[in-house]
PDB file of N, CA and C in Angstrom:
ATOM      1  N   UNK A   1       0.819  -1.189   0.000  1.00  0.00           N
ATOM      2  CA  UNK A   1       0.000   0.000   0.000  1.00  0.00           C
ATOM      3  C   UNK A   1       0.856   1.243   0.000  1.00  0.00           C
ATOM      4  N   UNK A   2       0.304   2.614  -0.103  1.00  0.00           N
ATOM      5  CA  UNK A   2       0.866   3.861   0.187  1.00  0.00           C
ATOM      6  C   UNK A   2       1.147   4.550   1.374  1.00  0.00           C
ATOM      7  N   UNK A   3       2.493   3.993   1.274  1.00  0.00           N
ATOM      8  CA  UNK A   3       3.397   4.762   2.601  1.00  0.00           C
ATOM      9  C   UNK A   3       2.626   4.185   4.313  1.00  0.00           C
ATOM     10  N   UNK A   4       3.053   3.154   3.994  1.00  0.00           N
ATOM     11  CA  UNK A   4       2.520   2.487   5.616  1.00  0.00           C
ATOM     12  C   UNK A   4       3.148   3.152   6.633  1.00  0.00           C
ATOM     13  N   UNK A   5       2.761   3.464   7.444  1.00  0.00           N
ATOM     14  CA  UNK A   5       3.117   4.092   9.075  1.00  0.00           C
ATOM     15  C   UNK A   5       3.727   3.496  10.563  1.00  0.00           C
ATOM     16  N   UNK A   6       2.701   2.605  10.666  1.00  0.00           N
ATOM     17  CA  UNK A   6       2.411   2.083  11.947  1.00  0.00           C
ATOM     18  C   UNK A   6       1.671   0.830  11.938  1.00  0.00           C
ATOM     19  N   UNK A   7       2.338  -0.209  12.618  1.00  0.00           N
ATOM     20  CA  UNK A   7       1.401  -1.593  12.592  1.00  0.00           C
ATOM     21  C   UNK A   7       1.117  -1.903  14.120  1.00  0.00           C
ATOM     22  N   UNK A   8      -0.026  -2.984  14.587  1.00  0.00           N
ATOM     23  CA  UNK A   8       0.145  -3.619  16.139  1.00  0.00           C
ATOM     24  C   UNK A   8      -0.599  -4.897  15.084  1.00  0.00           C
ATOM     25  N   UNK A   9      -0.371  -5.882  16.122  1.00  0.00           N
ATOM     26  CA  UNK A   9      -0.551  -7.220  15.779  1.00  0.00           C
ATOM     27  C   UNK A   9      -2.081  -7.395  17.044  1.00  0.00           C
ATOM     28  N   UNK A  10      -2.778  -8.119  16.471  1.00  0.00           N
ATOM     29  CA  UNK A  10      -4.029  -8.745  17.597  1.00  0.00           C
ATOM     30  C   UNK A  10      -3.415  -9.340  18.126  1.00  0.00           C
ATOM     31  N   UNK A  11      -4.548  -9.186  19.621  1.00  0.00           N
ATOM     32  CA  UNK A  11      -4.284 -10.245  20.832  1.00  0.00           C
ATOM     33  C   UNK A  11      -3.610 -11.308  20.307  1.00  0.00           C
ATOM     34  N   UNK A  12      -4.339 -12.211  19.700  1.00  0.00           N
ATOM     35  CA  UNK A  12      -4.432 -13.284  19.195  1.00  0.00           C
ATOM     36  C   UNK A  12      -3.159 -13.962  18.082  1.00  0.00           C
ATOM     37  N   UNK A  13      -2.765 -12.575  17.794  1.00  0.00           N
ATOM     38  CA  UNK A  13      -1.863 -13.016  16.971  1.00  0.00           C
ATOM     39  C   UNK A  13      -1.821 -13.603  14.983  1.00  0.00           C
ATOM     40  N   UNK A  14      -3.286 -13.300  15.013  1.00  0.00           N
ATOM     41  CA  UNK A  14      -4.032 -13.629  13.674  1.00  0.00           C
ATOM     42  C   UNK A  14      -3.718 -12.763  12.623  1.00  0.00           C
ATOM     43  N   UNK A  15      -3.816 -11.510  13.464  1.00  0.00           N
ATOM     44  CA  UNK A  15      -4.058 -10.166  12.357  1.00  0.00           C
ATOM     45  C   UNK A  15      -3.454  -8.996  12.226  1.00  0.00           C
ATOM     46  N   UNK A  16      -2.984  -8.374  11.728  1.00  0.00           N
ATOM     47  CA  UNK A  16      -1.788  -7.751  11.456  1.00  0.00           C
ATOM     48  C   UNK A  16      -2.730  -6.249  10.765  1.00  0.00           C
ATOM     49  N   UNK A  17      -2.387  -4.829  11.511  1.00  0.00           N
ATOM     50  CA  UNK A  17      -3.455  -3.814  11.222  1.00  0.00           C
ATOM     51  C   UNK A  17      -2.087  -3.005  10.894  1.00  0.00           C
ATOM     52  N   UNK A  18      -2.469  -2.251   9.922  1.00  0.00           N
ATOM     53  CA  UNK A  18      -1.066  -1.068   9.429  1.00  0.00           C
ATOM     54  C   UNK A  18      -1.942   0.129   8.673  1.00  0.00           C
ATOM     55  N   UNK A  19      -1.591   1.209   9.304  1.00  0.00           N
ATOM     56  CA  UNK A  19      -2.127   2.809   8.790  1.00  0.00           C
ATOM     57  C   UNK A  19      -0.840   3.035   7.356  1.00  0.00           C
ATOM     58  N   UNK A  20      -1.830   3.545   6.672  1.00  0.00           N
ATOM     59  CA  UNK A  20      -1.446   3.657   5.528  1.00  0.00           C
ATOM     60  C   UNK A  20      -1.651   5.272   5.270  1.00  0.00           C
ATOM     61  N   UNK A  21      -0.523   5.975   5.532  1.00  0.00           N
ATOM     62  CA  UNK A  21      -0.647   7.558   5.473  1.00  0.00           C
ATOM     63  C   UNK A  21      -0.961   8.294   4.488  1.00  0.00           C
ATOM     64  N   UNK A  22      -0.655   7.758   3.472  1.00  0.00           N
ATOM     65  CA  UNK A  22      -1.154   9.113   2.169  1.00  0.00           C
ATOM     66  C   UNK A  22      -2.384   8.787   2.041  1.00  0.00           C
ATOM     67  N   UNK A  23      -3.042   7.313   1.480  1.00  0.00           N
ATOM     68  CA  UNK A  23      -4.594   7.093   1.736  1.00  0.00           C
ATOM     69  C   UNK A  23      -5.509   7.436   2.664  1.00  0.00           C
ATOM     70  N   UNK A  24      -4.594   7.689   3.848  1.00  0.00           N
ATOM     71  CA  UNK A  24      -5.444   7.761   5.266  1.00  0.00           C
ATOM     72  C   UNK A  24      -6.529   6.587   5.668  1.00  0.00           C
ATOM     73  N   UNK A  25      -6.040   5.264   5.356  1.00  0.00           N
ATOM     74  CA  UNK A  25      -6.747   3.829   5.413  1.00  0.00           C
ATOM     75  C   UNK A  25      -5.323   3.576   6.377  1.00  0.00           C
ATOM     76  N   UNK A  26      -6.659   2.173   7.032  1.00  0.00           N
ATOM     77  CA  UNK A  26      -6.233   1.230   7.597  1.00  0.00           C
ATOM     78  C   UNK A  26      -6.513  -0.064   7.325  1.00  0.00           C
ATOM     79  N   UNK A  27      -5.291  -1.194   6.940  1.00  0.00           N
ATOM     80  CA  UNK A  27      -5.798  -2.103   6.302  1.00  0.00           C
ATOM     81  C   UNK A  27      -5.798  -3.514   7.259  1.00  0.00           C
ATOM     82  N   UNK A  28      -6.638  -4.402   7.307  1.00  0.00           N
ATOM     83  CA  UNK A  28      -6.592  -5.506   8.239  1.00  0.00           C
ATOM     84  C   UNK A  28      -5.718  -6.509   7.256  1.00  0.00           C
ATOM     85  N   UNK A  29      -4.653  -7.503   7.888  1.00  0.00           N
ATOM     86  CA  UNK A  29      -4.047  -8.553   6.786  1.00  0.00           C
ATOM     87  C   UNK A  29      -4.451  -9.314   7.612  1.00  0.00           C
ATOM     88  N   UNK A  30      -4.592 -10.557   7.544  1.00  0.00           N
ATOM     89  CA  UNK A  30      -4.755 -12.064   7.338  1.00  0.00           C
ATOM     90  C   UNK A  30      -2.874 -12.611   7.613  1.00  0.00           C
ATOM     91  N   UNK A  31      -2.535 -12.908   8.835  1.00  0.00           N
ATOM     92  CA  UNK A  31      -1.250 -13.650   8.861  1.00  0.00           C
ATOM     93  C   UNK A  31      -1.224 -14.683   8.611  1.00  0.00           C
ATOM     94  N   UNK A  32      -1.751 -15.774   8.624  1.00  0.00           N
ATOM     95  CA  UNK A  32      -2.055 -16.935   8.321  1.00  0.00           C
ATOM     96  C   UNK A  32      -2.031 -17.155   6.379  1.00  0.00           C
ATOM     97  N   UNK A  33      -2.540 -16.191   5.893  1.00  0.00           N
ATOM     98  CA  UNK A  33      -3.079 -16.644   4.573  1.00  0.00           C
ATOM     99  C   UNK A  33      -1.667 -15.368   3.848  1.00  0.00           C
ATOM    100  N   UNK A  34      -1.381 -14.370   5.027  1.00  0.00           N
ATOM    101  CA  UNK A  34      -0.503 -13.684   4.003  1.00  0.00           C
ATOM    102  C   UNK A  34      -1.061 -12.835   3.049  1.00  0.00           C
ATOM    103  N   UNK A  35      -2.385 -12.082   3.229  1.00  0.00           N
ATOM    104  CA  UNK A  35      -2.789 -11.346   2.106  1.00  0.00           C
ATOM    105  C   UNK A  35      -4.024 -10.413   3.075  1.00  0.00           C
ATOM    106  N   UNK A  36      -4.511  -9.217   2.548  1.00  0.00           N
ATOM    107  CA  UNK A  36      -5.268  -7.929   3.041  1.00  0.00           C
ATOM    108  C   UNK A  36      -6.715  -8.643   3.134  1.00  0.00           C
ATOM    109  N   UNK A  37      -7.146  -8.195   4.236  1.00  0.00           N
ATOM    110  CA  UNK A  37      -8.542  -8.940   4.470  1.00  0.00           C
ATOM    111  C   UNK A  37      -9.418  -7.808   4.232  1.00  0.00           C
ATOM    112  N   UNK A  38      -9.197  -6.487   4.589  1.00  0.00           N
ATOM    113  CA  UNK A  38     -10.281  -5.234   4.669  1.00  0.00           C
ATOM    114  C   UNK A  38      -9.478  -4.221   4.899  1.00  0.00           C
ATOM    115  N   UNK A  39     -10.188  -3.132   3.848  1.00  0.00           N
ATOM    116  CA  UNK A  39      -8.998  -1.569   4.597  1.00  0.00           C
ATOM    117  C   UNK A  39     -10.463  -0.793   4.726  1.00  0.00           C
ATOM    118  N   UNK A  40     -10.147   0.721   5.388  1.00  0.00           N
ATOM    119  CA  UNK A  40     -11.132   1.575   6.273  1.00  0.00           C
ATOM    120  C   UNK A  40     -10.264   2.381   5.664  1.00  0.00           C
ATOM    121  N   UNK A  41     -11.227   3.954   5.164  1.00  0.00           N
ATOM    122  CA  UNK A  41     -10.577   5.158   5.403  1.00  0.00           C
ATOM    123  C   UNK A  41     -11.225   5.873   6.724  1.00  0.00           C
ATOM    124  N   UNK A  42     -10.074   5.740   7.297  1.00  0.00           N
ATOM    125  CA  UNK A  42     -10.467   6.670   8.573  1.00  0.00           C
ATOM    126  C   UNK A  42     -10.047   8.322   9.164  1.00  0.00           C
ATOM    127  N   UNK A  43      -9.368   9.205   7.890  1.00  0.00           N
ATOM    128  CA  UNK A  43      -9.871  10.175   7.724  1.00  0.00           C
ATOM    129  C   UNK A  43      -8.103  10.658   7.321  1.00  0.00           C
ATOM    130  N   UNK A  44      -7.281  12.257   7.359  1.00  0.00           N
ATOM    131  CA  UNK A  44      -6.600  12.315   6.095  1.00  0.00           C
ATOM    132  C   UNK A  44      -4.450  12.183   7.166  1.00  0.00           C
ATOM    133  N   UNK A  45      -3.929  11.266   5.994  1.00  0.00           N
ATOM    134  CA  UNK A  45      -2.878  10.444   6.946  1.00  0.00           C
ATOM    135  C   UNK A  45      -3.005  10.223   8.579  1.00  0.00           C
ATOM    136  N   UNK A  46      -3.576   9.108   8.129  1.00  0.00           N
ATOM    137  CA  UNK A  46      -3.677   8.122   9.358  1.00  0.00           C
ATOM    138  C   UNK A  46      -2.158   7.747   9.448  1.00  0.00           C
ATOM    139  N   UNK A  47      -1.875   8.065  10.954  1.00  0.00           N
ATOM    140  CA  UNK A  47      -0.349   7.928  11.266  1.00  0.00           C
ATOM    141  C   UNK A  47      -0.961   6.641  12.001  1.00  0.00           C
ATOM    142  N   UNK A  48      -0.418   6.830  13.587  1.00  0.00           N
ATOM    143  CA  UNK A  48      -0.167   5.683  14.555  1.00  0.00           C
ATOM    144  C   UNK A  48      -1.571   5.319  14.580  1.00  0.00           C
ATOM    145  N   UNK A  49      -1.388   3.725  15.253  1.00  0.00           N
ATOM    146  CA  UNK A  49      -2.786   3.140  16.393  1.00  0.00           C
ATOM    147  C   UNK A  49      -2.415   2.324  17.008  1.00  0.00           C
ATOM    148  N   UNK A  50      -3.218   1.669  18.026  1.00  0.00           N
ATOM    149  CA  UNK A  50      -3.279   0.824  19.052  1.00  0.00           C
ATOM    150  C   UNK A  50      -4.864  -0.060  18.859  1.00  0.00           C
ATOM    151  N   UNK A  51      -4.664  -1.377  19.752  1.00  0.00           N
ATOM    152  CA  UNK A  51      -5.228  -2.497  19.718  1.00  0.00           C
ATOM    153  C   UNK A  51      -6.135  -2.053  20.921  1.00  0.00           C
ATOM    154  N   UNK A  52      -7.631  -2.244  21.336  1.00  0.00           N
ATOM    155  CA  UNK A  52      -7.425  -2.974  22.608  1.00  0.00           C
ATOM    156  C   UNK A  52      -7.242  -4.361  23.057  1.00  0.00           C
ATOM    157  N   UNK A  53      -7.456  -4.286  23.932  1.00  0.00           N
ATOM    158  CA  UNK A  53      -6.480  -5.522  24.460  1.00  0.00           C
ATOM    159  C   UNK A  53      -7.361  -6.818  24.693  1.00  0.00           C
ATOM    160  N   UNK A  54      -8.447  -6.730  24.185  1.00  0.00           N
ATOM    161  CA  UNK A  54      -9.640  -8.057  23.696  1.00  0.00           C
ATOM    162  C   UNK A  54      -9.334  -7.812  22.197  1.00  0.00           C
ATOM    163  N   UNK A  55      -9.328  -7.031  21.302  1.00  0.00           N
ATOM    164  CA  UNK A  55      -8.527  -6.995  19.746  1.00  0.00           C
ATOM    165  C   UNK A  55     -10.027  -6.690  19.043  1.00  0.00           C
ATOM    166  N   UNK A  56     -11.136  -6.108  19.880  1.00  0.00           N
ATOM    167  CA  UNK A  56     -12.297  -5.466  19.062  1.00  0.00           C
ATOM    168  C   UNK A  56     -11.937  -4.726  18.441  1.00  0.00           C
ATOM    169  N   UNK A  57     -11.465  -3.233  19.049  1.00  0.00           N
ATOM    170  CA  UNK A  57     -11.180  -2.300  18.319  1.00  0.00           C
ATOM    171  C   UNK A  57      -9.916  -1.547  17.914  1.00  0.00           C
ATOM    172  N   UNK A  58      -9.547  -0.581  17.151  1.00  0.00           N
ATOM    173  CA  UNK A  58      -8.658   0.268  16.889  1.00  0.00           C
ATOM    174  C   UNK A  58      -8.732   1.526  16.974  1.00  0.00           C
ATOM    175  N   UNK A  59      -7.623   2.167  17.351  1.00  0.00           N
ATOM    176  CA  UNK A  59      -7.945   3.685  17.904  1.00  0.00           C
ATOM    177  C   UNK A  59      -6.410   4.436  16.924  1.00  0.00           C
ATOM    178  N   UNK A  60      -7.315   5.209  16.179  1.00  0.00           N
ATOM    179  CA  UNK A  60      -6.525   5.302  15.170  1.00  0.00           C
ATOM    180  C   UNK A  60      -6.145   7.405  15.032  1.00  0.00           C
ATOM    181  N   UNK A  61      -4.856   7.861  14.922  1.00  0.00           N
ATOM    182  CA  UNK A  61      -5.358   9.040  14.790  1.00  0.00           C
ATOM    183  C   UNK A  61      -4.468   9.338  13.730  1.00  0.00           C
ATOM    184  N   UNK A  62      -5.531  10.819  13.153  1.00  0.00           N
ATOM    185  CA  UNK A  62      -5.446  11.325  11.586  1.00  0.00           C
ATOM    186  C   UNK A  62      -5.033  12.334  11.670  1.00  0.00           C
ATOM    187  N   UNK A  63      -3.184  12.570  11.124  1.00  0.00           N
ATOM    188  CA  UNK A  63      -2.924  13.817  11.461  1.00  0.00           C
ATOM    189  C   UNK A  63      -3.373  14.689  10.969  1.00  0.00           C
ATOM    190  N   UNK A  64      -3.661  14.535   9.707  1.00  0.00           N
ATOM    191  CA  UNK A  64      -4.327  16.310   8.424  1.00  0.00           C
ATOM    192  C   UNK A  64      -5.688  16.695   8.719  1.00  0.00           C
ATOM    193  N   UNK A  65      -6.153  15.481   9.365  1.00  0.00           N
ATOM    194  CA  UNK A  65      -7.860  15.449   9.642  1.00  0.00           C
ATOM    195  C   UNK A  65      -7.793  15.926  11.042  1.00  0.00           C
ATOM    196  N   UNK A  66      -7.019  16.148  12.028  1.00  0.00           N
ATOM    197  CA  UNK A  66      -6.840  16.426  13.440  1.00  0.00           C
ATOM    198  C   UNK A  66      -8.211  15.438  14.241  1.00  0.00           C
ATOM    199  N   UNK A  67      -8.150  14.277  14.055  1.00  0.00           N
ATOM    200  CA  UNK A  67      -9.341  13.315  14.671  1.00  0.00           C
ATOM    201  C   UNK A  67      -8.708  12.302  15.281  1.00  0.00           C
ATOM    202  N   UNK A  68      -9.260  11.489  16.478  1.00  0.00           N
ATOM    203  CA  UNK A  68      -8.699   9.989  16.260  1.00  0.00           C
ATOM    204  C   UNK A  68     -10.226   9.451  15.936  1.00  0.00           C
ATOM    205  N   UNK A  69      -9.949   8.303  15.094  1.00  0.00           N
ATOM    206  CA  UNK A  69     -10.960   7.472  15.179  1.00  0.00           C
ATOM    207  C   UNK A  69     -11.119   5.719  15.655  1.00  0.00           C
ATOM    208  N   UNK A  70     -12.216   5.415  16.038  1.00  0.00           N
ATOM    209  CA  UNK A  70     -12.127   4.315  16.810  1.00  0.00           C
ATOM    210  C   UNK A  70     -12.925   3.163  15.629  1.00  0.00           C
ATOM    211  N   UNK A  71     -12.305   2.289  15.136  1.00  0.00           N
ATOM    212  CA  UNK A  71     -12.631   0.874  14.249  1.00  0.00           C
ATOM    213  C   UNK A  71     -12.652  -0.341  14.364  1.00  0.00           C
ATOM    214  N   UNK A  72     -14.204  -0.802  14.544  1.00  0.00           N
ATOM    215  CA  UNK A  72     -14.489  -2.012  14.450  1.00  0.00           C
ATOM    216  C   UNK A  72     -13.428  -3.258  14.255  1.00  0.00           C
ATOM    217  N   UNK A  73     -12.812  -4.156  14.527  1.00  0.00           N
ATOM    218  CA  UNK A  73     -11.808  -5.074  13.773  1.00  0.00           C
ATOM    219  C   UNK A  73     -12.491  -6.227  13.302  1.00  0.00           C
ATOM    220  N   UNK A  74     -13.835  -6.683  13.970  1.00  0.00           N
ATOM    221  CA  UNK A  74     -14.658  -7.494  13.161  1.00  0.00           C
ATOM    222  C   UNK A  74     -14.787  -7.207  11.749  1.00  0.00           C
ATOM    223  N   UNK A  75     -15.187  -5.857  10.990  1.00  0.00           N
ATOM    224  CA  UNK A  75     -15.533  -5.662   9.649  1.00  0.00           C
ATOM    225  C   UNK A  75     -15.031  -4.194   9.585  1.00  0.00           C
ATOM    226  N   UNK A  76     -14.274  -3.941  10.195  1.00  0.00           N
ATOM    227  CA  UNK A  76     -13.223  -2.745   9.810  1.00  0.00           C
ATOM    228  C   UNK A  76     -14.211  -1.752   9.567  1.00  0.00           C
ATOM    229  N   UNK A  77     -15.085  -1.478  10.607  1.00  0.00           N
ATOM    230  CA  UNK A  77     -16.351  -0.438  10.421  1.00  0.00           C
ATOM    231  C   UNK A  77     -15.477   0.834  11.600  1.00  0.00           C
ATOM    232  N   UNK A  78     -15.665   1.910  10.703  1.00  0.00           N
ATOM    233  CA  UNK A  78     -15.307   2.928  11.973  1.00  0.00           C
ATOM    234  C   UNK A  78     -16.838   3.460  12.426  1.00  0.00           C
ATOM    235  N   UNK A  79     -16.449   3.165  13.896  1.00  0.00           N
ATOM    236  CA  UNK A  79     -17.700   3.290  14.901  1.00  0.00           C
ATOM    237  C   UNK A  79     -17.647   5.172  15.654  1.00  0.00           C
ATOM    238  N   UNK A  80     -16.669   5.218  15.787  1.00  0.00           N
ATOM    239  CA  UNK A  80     -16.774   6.828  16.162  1.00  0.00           C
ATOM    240  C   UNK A  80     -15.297   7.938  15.516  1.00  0.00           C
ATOM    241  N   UNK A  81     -15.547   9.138  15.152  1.00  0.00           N
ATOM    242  CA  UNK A  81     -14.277   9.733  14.710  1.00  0.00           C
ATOM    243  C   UNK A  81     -14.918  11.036  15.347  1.00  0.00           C
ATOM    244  N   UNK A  82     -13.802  11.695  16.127  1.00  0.00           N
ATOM    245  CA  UNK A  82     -14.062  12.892  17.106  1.00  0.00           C
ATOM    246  C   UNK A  82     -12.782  14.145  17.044  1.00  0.00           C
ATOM    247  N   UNK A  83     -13.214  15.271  16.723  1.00  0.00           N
ATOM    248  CA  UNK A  83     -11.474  16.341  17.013  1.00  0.00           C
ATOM    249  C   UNK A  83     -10.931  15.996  18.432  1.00  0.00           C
ATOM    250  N   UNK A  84      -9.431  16.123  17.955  1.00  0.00           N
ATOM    251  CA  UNK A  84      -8.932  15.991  19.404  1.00  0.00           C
ATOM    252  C   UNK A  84      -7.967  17.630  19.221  1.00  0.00           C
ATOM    253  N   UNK A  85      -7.324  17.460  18.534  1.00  0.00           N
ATOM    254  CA  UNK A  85      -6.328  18.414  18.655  1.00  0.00           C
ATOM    255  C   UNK A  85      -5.561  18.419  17.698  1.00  0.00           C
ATOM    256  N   UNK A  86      -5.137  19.752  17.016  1.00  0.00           N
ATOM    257  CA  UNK A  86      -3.812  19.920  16.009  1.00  0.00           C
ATOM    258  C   UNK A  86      -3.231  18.969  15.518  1.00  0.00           C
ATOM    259  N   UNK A  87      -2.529  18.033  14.222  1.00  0.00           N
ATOM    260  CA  UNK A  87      -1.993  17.342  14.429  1.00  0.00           C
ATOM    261  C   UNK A  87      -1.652  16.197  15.328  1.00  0.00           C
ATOM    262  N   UNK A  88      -2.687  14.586  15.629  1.00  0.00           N
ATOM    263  CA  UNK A  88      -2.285  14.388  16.481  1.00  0.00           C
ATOM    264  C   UNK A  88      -1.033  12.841  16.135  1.00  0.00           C
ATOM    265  N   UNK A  89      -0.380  12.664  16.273  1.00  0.00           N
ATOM    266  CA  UNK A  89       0.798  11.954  16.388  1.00  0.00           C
ATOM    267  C   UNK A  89       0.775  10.732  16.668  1.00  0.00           C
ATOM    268  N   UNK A  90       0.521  10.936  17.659  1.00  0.00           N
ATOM    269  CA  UNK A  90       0.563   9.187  18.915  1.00  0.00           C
ATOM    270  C   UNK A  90      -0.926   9.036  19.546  1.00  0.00           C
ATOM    271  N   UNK A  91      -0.790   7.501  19.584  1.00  0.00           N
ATOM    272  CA  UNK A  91      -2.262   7.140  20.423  1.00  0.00           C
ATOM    273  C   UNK A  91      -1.966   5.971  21.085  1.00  0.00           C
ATOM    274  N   UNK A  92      -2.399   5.474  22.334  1.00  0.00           N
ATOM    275  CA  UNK A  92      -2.049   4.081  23.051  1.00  0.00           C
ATOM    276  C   UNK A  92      -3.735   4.238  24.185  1.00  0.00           C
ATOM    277  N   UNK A  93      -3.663   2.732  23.993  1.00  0.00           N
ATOM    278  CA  UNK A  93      -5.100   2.570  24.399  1.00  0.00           C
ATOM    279  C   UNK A  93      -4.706   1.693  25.827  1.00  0.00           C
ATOM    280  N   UNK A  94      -5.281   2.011  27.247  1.00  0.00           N
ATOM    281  CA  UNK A  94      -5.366   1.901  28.557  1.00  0.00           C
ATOM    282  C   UNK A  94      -5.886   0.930  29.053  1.00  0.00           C
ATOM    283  N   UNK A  95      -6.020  -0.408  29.074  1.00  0.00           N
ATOM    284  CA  UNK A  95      -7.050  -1.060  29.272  1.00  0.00           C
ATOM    285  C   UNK A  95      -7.661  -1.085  30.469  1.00  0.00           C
ATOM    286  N   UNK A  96      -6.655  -0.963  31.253  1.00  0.00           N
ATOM    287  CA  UNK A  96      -7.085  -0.888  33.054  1.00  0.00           C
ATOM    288  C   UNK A  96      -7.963   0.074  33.485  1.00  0.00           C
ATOM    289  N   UNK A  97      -8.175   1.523  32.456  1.00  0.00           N
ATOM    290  CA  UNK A  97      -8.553   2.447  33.198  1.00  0.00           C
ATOM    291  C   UNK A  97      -9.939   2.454  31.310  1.00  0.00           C
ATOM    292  N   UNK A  98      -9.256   1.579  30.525  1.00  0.00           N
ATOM    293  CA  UNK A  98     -10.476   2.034  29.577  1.00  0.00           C
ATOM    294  C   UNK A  98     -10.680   3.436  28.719  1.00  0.00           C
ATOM    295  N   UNK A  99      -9.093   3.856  28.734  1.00  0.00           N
ATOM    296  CA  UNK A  99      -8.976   5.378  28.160  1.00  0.00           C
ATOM    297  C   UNK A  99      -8.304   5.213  27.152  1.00  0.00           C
ATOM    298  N   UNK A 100      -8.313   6.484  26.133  1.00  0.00           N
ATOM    299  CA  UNK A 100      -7.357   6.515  25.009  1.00  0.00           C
ATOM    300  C   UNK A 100      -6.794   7.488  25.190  1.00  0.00           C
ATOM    301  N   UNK A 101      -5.278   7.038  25.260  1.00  0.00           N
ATOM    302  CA  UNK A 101      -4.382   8.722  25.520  1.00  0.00           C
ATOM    303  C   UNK A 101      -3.902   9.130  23.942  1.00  0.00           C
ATOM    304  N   UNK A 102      -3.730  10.120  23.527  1.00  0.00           N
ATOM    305  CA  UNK A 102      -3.355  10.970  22.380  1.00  0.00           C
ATOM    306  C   UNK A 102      -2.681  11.996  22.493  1.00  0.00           C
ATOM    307  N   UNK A 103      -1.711  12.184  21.829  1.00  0.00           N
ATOM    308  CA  UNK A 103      -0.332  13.022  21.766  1.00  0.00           C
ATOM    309  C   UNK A 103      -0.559  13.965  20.606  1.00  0.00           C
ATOM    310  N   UNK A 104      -0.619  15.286  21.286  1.00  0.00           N
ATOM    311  CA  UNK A 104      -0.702  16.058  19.978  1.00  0.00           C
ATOM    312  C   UNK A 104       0.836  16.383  18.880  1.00  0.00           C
ATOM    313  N   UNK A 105       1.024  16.958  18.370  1.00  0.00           N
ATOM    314  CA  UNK A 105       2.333  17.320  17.888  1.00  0.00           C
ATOM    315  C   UNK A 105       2.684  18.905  18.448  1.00  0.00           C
ATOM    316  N   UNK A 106       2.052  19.524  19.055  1.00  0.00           N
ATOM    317  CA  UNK A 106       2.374  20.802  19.540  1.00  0.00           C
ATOM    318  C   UNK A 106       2.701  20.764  21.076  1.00  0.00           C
ATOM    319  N   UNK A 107       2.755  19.224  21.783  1.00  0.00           N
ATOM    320  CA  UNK A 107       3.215  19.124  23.050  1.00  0.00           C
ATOM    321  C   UNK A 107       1.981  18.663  24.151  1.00  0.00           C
ATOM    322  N   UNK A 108       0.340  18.682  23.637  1.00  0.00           N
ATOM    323  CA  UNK A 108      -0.437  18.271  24.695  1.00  0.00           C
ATOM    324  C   UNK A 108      -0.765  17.103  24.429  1.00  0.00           C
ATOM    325  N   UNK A 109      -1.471  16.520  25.628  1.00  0.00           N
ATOM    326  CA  UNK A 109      -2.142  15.513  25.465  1.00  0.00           C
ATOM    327  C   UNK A 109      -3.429  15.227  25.924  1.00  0.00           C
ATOM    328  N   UNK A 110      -4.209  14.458  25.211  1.00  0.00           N
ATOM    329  CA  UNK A 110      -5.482  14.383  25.271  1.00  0.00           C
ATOM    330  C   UNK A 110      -5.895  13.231  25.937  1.00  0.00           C
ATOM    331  N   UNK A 111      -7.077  12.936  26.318  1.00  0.00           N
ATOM    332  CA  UNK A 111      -7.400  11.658  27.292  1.00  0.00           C
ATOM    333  C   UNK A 111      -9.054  11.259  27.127  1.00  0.00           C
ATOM    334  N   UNK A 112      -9.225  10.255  26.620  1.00  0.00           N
ATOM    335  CA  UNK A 112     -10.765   9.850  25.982  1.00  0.00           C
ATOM    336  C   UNK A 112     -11.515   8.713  26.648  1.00  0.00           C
ATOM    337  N   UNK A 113     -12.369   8.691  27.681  1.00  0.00           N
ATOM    338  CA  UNK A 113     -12.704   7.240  28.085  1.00  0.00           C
ATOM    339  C   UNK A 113     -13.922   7.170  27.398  1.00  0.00           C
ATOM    340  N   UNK A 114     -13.482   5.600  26.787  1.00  0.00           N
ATOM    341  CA  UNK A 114     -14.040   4.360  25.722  1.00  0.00           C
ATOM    342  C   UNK A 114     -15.245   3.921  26.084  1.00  0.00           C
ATOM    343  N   UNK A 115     -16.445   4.004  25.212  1.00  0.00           N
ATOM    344  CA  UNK A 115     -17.657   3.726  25.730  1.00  0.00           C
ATOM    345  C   UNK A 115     -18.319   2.671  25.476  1.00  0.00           C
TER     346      UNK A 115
END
């Protein structure tokens, strides 16, 4: 694909998710079979994401689009996309506390609990 970014692997170890920055997609692969199961545009260069830690969803953020958005991993449906802030960079998902932290590129950070 165009200009991949950032990958995390499922819980499970099955599935292999990578942001694809100039498209601003995220594509699900198939490790087992070695080939793309489903991609999502989830809004404009999708940099980093994170798993949670049951491997439902993805928390994905869009730097040109200033959003993160959160995607289904069953059928690569994005379920919510919200502004966070300027450019945001980084995202890592909390499981203990059920939050999504987000890193802007101008130095703040943002904090989202998962519904």
């Amino acid at each position: 694909g165009s200009n991949p970014r950032a990958v995390v692997i499922s819980p499970d170890g099955t599935k292999l998710y990578v942001t694809m920055n100039v498209s601003g997609k995220v594509q699900a692969w198939d490790l087992q079979a070695n080939k793309t199961i489903k991609s999502v545009k989830t809004g404009e260069a999708a940099r980093s994401l994170d798993i949670s830690s049951d491997g439902s969803a993805l928390f994905v953020v869009n730097f040109n689009s200033d959003t993160v958005s959160k995607v289904r991993t069953s059928d690569m449906k994005v379920l919510q996309t919200i502004k966070v802030c300027n450019e945001p960079i980084g995202v890592t998902y909390d499981s203990s506390t059920n939050r999504t932290w987000v890193a802007c590129y101008g130095g703040s950070l943002k904090v989202f609990a998962n519904q």
